[in-house]
N, C-alpha and C. Protein backbone atom coordinates (compact mmCIF):
# COMPACT_ATOMS: atom_id res chain seq x y z
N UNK A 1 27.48 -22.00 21.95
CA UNK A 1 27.76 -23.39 21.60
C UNK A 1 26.48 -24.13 21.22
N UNK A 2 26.56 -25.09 20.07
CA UNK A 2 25.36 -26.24 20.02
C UNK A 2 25.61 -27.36 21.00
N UNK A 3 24.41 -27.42 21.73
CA UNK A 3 24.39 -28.34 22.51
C UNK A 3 23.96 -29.74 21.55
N UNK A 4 24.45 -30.72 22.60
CA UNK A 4 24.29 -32.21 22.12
C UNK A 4 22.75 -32.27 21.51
N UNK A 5 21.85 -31.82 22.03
CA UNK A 5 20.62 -31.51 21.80
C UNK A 5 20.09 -31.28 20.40
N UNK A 6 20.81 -29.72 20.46
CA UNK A 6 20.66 -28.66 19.32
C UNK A 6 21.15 -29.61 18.05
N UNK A 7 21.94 -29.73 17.96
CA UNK A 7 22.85 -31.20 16.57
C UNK A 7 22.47 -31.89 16.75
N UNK A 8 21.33 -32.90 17.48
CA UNK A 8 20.72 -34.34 16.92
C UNK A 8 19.23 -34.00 16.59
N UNK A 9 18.86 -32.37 16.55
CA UNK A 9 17.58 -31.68 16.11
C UNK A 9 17.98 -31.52 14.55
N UNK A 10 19.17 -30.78 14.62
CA UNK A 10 19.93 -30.62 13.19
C UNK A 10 19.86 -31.70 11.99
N UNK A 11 20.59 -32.75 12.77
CA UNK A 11 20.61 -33.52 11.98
C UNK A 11 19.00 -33.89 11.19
N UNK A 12 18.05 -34.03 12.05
CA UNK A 12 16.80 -34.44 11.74
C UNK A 12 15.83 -34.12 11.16
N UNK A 13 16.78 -32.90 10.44
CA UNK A 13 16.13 -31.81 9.66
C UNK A 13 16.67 -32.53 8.37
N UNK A 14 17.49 -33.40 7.98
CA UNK A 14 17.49 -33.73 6.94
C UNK A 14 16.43 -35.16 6.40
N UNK A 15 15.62 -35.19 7.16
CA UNK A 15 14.68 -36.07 6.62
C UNK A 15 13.46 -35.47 5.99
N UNK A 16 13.76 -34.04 5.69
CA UNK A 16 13.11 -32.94 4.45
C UNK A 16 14.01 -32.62 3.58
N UNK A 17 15.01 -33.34 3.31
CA UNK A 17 15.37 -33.17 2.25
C UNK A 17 15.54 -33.95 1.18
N UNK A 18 15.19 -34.12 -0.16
CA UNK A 18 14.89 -34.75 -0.89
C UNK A 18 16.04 -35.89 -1.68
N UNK A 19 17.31 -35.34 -1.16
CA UNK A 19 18.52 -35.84 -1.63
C UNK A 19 19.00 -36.88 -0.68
N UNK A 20 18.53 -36.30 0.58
CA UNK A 20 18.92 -37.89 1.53
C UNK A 20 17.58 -38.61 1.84
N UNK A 21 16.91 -38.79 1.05
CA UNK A 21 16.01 -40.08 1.71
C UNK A 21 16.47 -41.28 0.70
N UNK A 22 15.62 -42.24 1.72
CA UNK A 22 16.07 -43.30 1.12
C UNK A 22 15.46 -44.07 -0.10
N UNK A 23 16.69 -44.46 -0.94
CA UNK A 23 16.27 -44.47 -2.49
C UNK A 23 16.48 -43.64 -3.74
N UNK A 24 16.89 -42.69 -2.60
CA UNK A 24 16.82 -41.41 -3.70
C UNK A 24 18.14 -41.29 -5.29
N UNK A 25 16.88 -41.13 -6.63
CA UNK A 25 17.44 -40.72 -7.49
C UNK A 25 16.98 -39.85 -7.84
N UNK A 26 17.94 -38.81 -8.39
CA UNK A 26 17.99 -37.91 -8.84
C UNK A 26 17.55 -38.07 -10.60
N UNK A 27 17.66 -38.97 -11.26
CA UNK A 27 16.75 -38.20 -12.36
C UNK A 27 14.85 -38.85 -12.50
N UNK A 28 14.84 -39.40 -11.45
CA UNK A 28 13.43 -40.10 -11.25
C UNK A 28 12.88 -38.19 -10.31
N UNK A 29 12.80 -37.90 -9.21
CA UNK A 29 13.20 -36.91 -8.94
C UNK A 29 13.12 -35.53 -9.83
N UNK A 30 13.55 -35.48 -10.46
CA UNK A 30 13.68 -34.83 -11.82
C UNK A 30 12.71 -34.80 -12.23
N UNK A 31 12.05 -35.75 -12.75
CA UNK A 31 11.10 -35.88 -13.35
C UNK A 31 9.67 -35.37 -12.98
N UNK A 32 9.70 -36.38 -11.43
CA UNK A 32 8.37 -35.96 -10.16
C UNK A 32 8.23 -34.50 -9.71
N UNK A 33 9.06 -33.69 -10.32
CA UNK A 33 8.97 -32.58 -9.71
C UNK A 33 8.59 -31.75 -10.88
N UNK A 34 9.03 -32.14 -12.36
CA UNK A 34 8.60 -31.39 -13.41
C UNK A 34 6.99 -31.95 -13.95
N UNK A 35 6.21 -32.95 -13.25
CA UNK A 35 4.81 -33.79 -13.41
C UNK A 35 4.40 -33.08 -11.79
N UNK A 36 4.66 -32.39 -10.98
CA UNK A 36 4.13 -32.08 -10.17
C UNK A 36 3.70 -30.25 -10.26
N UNK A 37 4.74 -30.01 -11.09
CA UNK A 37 4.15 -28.33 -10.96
C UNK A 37 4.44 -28.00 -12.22
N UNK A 38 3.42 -27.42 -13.06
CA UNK A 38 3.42 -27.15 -14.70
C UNK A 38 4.31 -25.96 -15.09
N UNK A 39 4.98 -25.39 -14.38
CA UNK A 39 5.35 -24.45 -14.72
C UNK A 39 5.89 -24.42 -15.84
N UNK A 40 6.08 -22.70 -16.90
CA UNK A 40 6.27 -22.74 -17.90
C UNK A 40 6.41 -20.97 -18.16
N UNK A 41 6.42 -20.46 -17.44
CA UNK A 41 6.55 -18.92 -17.42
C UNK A 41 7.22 -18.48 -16.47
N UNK A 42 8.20 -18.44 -16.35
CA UNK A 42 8.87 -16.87 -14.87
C UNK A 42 8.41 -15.62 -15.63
N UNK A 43 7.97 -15.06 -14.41
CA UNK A 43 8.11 -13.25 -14.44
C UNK A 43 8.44 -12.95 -13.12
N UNK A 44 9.71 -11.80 -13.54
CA UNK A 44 10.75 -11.13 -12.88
C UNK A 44 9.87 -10.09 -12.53
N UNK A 45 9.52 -9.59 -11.95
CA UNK A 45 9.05 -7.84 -11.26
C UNK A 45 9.69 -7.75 -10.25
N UNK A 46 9.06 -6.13 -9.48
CA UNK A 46 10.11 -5.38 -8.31
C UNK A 46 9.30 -5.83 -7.05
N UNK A 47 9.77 -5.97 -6.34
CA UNK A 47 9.54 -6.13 -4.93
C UNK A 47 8.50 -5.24 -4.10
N UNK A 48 8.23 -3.77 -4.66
CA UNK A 48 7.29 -2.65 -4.77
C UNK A 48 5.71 -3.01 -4.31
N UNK A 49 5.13 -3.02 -3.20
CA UNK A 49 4.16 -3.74 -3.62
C UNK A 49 2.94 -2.94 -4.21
N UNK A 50 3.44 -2.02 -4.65
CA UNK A 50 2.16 -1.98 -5.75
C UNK A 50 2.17 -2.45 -7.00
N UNK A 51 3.54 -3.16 -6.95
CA UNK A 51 3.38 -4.00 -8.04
C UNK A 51 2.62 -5.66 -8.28
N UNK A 52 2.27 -6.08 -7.13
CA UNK A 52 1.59 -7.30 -6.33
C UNK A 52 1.04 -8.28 -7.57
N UNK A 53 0.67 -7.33 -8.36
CA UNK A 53 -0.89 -7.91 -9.30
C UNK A 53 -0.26 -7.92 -10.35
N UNK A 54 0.81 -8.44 -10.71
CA UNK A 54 2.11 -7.88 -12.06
C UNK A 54 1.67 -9.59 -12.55
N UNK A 55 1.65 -11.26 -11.67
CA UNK A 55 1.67 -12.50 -11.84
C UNK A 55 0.17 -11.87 -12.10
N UNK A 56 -0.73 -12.01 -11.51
CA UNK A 56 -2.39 -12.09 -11.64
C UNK A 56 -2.68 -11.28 -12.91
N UNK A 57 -2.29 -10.18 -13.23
CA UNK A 57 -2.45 -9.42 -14.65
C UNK A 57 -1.91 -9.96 -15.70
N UNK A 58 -0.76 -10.74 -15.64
CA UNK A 58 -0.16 -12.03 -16.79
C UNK A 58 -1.09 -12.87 -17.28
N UNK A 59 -1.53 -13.48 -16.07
CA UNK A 59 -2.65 -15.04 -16.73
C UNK A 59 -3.88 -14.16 -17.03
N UNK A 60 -3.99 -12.95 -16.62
CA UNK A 60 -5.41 -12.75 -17.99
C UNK A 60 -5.02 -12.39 -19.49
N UNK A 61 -3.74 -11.98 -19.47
CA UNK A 61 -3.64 -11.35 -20.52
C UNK A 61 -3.33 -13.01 -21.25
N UNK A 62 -2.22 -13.74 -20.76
CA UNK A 62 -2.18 -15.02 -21.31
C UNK A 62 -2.98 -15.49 -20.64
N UNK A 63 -4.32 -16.21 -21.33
CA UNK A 63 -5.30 -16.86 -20.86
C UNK A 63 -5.19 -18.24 -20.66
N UNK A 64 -4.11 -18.61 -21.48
CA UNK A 64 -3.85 -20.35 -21.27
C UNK A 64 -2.93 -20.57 -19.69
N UNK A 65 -2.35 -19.35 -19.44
CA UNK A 65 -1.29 -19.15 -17.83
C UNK A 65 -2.44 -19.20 -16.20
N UNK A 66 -1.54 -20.12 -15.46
CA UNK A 66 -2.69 -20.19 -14.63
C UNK A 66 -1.81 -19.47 -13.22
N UNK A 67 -2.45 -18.78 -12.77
CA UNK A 67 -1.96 -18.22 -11.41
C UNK A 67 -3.18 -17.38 -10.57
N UNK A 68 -3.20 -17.39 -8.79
CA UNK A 68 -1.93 -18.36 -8.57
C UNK A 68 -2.08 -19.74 -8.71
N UNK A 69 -3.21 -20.59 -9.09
CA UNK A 69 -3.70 -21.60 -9.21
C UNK A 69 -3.84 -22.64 -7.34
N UNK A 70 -3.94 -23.75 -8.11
CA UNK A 70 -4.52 -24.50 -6.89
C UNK A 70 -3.19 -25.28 -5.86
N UNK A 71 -3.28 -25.69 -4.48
CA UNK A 71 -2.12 -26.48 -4.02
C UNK A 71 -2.78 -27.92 -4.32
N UNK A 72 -1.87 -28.89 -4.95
CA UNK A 72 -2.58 -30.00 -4.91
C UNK A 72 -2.05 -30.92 -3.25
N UNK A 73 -3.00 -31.79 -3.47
CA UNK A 73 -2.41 -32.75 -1.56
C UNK A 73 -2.49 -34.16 -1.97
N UNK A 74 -1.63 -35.30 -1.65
CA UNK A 74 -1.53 -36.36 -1.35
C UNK A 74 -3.10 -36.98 -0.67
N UNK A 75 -3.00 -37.97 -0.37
CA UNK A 75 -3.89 -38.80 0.36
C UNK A 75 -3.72 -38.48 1.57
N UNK A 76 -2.85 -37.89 2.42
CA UNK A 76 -2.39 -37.34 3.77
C UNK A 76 -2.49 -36.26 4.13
N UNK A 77 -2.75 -35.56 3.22
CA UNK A 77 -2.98 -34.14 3.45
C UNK A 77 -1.57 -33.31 3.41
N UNK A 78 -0.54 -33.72 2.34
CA UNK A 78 0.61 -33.50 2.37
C UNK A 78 0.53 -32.55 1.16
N UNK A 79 1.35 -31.31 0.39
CA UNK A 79 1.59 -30.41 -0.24
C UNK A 79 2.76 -31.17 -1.48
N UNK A 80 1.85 -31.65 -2.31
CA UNK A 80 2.41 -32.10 -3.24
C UNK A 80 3.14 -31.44 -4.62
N UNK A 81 2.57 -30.52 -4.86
CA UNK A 81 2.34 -30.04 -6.39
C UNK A 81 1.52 -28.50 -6.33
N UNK A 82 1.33 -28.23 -7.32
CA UNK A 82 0.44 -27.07 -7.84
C UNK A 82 0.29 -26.77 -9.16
N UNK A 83 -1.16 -25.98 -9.35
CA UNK A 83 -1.69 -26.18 -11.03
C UNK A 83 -1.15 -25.11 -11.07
N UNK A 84 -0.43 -24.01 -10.85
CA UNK A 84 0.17 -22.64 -11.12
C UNK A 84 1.07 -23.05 -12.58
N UNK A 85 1.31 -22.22 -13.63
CA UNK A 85 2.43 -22.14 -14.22
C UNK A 85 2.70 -21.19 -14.66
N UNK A 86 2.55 -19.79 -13.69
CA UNK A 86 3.80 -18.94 -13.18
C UNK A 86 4.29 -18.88 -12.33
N UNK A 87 5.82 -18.84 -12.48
CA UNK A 87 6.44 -18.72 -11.46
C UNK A 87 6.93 -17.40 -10.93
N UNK A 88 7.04 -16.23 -9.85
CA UNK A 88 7.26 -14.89 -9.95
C UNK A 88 8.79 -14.87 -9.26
N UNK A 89 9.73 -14.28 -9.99
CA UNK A 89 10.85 -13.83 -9.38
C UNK A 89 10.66 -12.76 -8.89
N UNK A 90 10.94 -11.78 -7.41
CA UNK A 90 10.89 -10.86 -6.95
C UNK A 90 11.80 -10.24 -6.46
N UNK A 91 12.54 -9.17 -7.11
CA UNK A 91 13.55 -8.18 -6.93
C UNK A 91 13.84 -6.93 -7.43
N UNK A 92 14.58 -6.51 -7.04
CA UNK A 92 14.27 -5.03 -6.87
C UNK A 92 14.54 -4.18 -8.53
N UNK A 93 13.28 -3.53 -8.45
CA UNK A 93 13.01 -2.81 -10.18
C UNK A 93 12.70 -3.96 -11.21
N UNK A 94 12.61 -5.60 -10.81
CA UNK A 94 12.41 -6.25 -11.79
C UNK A 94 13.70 -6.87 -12.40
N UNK A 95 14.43 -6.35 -12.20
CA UNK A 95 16.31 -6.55 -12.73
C UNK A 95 16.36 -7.96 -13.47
N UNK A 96 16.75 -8.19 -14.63
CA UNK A 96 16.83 -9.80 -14.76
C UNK A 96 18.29 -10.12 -13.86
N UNK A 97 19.05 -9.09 -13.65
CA UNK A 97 20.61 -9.58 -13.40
C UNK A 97 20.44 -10.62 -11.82
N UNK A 98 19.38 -10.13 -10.93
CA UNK A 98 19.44 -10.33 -10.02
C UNK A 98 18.48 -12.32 -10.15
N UNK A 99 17.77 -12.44 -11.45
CA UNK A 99 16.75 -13.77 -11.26
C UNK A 99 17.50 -14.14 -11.84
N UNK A 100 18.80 -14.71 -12.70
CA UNK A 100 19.46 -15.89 -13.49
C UNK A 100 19.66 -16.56 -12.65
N UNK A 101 19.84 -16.69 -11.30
CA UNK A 101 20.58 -18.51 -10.86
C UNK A 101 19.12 -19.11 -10.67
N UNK A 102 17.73 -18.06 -10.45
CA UNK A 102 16.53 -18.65 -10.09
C UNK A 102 15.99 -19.54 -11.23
N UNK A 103 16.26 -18.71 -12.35
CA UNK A 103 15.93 -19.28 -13.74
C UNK A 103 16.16 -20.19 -14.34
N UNK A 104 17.66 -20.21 -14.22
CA UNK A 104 19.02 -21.57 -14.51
C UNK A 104 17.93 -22.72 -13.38
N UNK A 105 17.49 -22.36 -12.02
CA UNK A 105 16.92 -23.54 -11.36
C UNK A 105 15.89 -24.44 -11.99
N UNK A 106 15.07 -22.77 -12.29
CA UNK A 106 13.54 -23.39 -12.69
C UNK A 106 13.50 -24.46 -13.79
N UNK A 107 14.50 -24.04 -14.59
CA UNK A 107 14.72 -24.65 -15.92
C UNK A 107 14.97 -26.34 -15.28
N UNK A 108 15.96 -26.13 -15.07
CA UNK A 108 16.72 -27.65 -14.17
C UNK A 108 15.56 -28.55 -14.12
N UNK A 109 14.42 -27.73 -13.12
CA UNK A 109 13.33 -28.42 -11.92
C UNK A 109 12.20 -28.89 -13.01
N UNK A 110 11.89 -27.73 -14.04
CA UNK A 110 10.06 -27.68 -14.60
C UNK A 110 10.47 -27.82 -15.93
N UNK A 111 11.69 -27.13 -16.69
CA UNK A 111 11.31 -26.61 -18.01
C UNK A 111 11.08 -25.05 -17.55
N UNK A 112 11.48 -24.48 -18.53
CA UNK A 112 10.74 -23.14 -18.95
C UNK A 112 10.85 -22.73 -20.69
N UNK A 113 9.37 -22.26 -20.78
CA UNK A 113 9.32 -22.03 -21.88
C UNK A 113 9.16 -19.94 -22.33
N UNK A 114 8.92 -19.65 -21.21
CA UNK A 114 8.46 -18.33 -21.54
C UNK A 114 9.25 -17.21 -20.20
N UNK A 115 9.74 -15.96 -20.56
CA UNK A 115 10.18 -15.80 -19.77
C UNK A 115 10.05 -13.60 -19.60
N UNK A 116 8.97 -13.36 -18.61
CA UNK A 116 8.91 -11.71 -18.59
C UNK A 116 9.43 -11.24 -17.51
N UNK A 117 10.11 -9.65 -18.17
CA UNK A 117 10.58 -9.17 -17.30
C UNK A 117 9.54 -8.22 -17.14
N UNK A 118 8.76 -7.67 -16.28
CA UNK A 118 8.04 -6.73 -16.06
C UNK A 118 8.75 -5.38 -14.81
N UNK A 119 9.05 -4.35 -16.00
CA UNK A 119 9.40 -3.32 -14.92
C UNK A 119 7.93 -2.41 -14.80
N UNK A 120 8.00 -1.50 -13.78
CA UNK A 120 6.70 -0.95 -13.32
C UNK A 120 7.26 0.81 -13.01
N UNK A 121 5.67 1.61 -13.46
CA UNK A 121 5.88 2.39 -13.52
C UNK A 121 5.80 3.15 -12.27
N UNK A 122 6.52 3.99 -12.29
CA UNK A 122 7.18 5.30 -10.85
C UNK A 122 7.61 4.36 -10.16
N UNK A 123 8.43 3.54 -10.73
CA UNK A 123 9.60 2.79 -9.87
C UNK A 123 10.24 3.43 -9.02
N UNK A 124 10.80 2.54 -7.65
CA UNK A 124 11.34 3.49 -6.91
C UNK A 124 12.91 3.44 -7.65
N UNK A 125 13.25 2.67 -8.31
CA UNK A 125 14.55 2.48 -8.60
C UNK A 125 14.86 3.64 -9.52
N UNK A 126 13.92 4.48 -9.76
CA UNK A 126 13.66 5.34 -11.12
C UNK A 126 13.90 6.94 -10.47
N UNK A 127 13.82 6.76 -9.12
CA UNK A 127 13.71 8.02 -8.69
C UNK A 127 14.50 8.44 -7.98
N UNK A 128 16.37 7.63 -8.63
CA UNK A 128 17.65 7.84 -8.34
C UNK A 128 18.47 7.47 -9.43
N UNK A 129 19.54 8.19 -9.31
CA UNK A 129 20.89 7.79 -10.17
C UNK A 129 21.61 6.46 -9.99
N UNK A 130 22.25 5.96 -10.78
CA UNK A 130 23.44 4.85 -9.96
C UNK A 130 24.61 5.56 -9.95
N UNK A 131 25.16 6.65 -10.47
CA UNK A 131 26.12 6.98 -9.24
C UNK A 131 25.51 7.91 -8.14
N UNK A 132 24.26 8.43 -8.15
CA UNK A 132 23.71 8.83 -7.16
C UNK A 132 23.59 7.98 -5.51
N UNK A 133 23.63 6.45 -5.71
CA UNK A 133 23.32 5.57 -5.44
C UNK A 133 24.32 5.34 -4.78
N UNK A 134 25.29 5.18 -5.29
CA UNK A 134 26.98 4.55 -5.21
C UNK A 134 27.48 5.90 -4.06
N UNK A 135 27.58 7.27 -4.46
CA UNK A 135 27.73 8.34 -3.48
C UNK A 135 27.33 8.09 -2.38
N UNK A 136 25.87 8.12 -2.52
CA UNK A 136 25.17 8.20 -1.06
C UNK A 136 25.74 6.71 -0.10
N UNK A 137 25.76 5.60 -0.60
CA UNK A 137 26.29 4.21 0.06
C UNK A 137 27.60 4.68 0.52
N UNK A 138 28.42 5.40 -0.44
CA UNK A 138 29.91 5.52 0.21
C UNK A 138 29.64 6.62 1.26
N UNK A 139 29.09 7.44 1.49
CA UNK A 139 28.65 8.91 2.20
C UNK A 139 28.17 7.80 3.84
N UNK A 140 26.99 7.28 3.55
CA UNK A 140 27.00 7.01 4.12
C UNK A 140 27.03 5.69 5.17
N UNK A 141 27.45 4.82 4.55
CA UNK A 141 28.32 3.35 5.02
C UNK A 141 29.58 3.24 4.82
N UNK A 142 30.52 4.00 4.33
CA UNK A 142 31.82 4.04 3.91
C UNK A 142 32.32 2.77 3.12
N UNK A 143 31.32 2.47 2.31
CA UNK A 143 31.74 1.24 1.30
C UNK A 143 31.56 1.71 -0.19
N UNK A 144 32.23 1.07 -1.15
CA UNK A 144 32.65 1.41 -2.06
C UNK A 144 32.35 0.53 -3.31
N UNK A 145 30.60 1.28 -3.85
CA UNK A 145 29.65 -0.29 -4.25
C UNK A 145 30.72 -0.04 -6.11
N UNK A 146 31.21 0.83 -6.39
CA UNK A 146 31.12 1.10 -8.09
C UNK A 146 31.64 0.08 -8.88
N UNK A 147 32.74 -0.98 -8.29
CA UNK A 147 32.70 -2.44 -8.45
C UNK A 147 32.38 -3.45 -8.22
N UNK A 148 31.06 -3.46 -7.75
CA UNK A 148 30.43 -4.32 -6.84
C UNK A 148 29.30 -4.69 -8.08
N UNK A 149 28.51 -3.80 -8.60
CA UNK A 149 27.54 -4.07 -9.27
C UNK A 149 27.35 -3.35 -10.47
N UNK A 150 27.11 -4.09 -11.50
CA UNK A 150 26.91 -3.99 -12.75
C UNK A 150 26.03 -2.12 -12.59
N UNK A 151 26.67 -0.98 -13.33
CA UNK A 151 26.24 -0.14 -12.98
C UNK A 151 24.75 0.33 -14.09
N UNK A 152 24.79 -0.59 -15.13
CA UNK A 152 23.24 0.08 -15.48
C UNK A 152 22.35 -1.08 -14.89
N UNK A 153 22.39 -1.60 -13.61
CA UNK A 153 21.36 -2.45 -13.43
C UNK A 153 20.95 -1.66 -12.05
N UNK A 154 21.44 -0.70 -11.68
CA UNK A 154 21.11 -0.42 -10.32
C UNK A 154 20.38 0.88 -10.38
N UNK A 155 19.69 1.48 -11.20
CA UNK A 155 18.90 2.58 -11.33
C UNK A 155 18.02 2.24 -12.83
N UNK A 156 16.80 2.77 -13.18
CA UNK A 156 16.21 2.70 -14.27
C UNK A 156 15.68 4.25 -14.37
N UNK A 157 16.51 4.90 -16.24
CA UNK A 157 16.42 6.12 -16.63
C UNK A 157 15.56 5.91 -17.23
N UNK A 158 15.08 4.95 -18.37
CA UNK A 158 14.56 4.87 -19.67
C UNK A 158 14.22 3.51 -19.91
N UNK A 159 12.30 3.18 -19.24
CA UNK A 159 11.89 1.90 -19.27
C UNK A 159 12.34 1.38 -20.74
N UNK A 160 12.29 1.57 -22.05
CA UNK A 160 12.52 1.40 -22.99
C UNK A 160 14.23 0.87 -22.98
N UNK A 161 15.18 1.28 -22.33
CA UNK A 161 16.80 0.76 -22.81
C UNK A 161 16.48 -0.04 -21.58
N UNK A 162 16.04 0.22 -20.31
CA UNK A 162 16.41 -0.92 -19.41
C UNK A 162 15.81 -2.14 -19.93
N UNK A 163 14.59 -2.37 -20.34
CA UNK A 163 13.79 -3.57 -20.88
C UNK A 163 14.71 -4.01 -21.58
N UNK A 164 15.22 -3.57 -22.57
CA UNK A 164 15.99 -4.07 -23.94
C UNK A 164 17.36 -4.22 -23.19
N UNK A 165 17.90 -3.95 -21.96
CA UNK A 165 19.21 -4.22 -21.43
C UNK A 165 18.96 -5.82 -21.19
N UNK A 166 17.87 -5.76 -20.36
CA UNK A 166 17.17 -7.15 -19.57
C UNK A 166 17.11 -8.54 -20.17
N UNK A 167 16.19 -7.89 -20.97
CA UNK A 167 16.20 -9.08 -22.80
C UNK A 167 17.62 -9.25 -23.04
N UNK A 168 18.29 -8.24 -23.05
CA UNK A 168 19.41 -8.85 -24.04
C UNK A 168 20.48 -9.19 -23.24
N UNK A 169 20.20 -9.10 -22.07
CA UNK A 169 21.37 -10.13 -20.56
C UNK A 169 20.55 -11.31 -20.15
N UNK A 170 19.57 -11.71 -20.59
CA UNK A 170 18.99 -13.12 -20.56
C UNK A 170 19.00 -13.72 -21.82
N UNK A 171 18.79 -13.47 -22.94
CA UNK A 171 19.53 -13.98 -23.75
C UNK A 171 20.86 -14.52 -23.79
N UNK A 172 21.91 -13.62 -23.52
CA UNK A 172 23.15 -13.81 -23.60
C UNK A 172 23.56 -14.90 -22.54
N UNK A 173 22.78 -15.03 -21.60
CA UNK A 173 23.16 -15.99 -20.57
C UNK A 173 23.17 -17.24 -20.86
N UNK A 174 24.44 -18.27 -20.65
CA UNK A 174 24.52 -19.65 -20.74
C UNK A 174 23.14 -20.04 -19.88
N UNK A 175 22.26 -19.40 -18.89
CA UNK A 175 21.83 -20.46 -17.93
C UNK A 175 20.63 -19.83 -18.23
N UNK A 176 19.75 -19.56 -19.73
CA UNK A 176 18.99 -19.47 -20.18
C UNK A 176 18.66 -20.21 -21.40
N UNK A 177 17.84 -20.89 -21.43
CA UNK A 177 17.91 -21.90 -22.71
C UNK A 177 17.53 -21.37 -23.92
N UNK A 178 18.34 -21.49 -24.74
CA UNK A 178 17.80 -20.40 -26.30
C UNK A 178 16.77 -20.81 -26.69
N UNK A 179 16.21 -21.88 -26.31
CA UNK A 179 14.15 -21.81 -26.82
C UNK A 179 13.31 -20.82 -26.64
N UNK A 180 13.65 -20.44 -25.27
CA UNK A 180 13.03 -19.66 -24.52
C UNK A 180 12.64 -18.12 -25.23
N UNK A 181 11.35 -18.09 -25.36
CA UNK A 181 10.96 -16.37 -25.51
C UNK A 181 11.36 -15.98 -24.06
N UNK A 182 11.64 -14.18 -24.82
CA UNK A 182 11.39 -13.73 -23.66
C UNK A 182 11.18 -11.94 -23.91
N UNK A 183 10.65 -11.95 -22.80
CA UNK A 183 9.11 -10.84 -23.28
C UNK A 183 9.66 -9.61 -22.11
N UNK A 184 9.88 -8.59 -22.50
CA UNK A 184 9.84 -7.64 -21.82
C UNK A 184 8.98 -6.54 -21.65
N UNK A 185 8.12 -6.24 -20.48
CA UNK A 185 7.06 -5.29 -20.68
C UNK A 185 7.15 -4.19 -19.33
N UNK A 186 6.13 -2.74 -19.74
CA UNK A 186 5.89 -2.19 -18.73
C UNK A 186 4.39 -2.16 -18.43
N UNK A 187 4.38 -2.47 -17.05
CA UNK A 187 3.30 -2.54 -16.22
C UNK A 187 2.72 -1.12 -15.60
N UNK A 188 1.68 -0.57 -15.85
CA UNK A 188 1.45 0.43 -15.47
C UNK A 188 0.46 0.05 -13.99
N UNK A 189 0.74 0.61 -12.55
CA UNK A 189 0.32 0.09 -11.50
C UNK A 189 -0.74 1.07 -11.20
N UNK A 190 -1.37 1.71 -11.71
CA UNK A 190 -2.40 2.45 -11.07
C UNK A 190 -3.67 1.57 -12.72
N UNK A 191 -3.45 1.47 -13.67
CA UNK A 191 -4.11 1.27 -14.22
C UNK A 191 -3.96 -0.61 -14.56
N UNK A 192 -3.10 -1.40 -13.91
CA UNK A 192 -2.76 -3.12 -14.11
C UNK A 192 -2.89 -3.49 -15.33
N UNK A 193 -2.26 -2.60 -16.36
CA UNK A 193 -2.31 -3.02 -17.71
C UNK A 193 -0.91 -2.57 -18.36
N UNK A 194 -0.45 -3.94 -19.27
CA UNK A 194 0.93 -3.89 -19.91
C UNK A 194 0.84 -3.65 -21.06
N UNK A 195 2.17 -3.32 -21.22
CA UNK A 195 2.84 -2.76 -22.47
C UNK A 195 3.60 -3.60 -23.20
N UNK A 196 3.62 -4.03 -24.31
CA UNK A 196 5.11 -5.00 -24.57
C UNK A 196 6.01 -4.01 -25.19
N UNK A 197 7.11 -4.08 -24.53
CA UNK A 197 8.37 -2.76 -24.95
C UNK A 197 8.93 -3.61 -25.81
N UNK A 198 9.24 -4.86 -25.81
CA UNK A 198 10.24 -5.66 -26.63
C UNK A 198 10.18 -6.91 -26.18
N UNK A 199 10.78 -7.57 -27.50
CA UNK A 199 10.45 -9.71 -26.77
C UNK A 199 11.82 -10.01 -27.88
N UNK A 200 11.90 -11.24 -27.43
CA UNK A 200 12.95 -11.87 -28.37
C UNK A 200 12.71 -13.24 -27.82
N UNK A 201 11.69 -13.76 -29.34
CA UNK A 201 11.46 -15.05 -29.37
C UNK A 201 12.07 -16.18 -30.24
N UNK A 202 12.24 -17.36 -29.97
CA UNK A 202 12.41 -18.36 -30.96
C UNK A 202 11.46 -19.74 -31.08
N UNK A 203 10.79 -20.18 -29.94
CA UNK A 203 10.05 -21.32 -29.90
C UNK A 203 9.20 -20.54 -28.54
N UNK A 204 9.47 -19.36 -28.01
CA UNK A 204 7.77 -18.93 -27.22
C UNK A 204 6.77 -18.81 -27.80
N UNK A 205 5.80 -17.78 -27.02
CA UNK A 205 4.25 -17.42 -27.34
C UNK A 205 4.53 -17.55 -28.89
């Protein structure tokens, strides 16, 4: 049970949230939040951490991209902002299927103008099947993923068709804005240097 306690702690947690304070509009709001952090790039990579250096190897290659950049502070010493403008989605093999509601956000919050998927090489996602995948889950959890998930997003055969799958399911997405480039590359992790496999631009780089 929540004690009387526990729920008037609860409640008091909403005085961090930006929708109930007082005054609050939402397209002023809007605004303060797209003048507080420049963002202007997502990149999608895998969760892998030798993929770590996938954001830090971006802003050299784009030299105008800043990451991870600085936290800016208020007069209080409060966490206002940041000069970063990449933002990193992190999931597994890089997948775009898995970053669209993050993207659809970013857009909402900053703008986005640029958008990479970086898959990485000797992926672990690479060193299984998806119905290999789907077997072993039913074998051994007795669940039954083969309608559950889009089946070429859950293994990578051929960095070359998955990139070009990626690109062309962020494109197609309503909750991607058709300005948006978007750049698909492979990252090689022993040597931190990319490849561009494919892009599909209209107003990006």
């Amino acid at each position: 049970m929540i004690s009387t306690e526990d729920s008037r702690k609860a409640d008091d947690f909403d005085a961090f949230v930006y929708s109930q304070s007082p005054g609050y509009n939402e397209l002023n709001m809007r605004v303060a939040f797209k003048n507080a952090i420049p963002l202007r790039t997502i990149v999608i990579y895998c969760y892998d951490p030798r993929a770590v250096q996938i954001p830090f190897a971006l802003a050299k290659i784009w030299p105008d991209e800043v990451y991870p950049g600085e936290l800016v502070f208020d007069e209080r010493g409060n966490k206002v902002g940041s000069t970063t403008t990449i933002f990193p989605i992190v999931v597994a093999g890089g997948r775009a299927i898995d970053a669209l509601r993050s993207i659809t956000i970013g857009q909402h919050l900053f703008g986005v103008q640029n958008i990479v998927v970086a898959h990485h090489t000797f992926c672990g996602t690479s060193s299984f099947t998806a119905d290999g995948l789907i077997e072993a889950f039913q074998a051994e959890q007795g669940t039954d993923l083969s309608e559950v998930y889009e089946r070429d997003s859950l293994a990578i055969s051929h960095f070359r068709s998955s990139l070009q799958q990626d690109v062309d399911l962020l494109r197609a997405s309503a909750g991607v804005p058709r300005t948006v480039g978007i750049y698909g590359y492979l990252f090689n992790i022993d040597t931190d240097e990319f490849t561009l496999i494919v892009k599909d631009t209209q107003h990006g780089r």
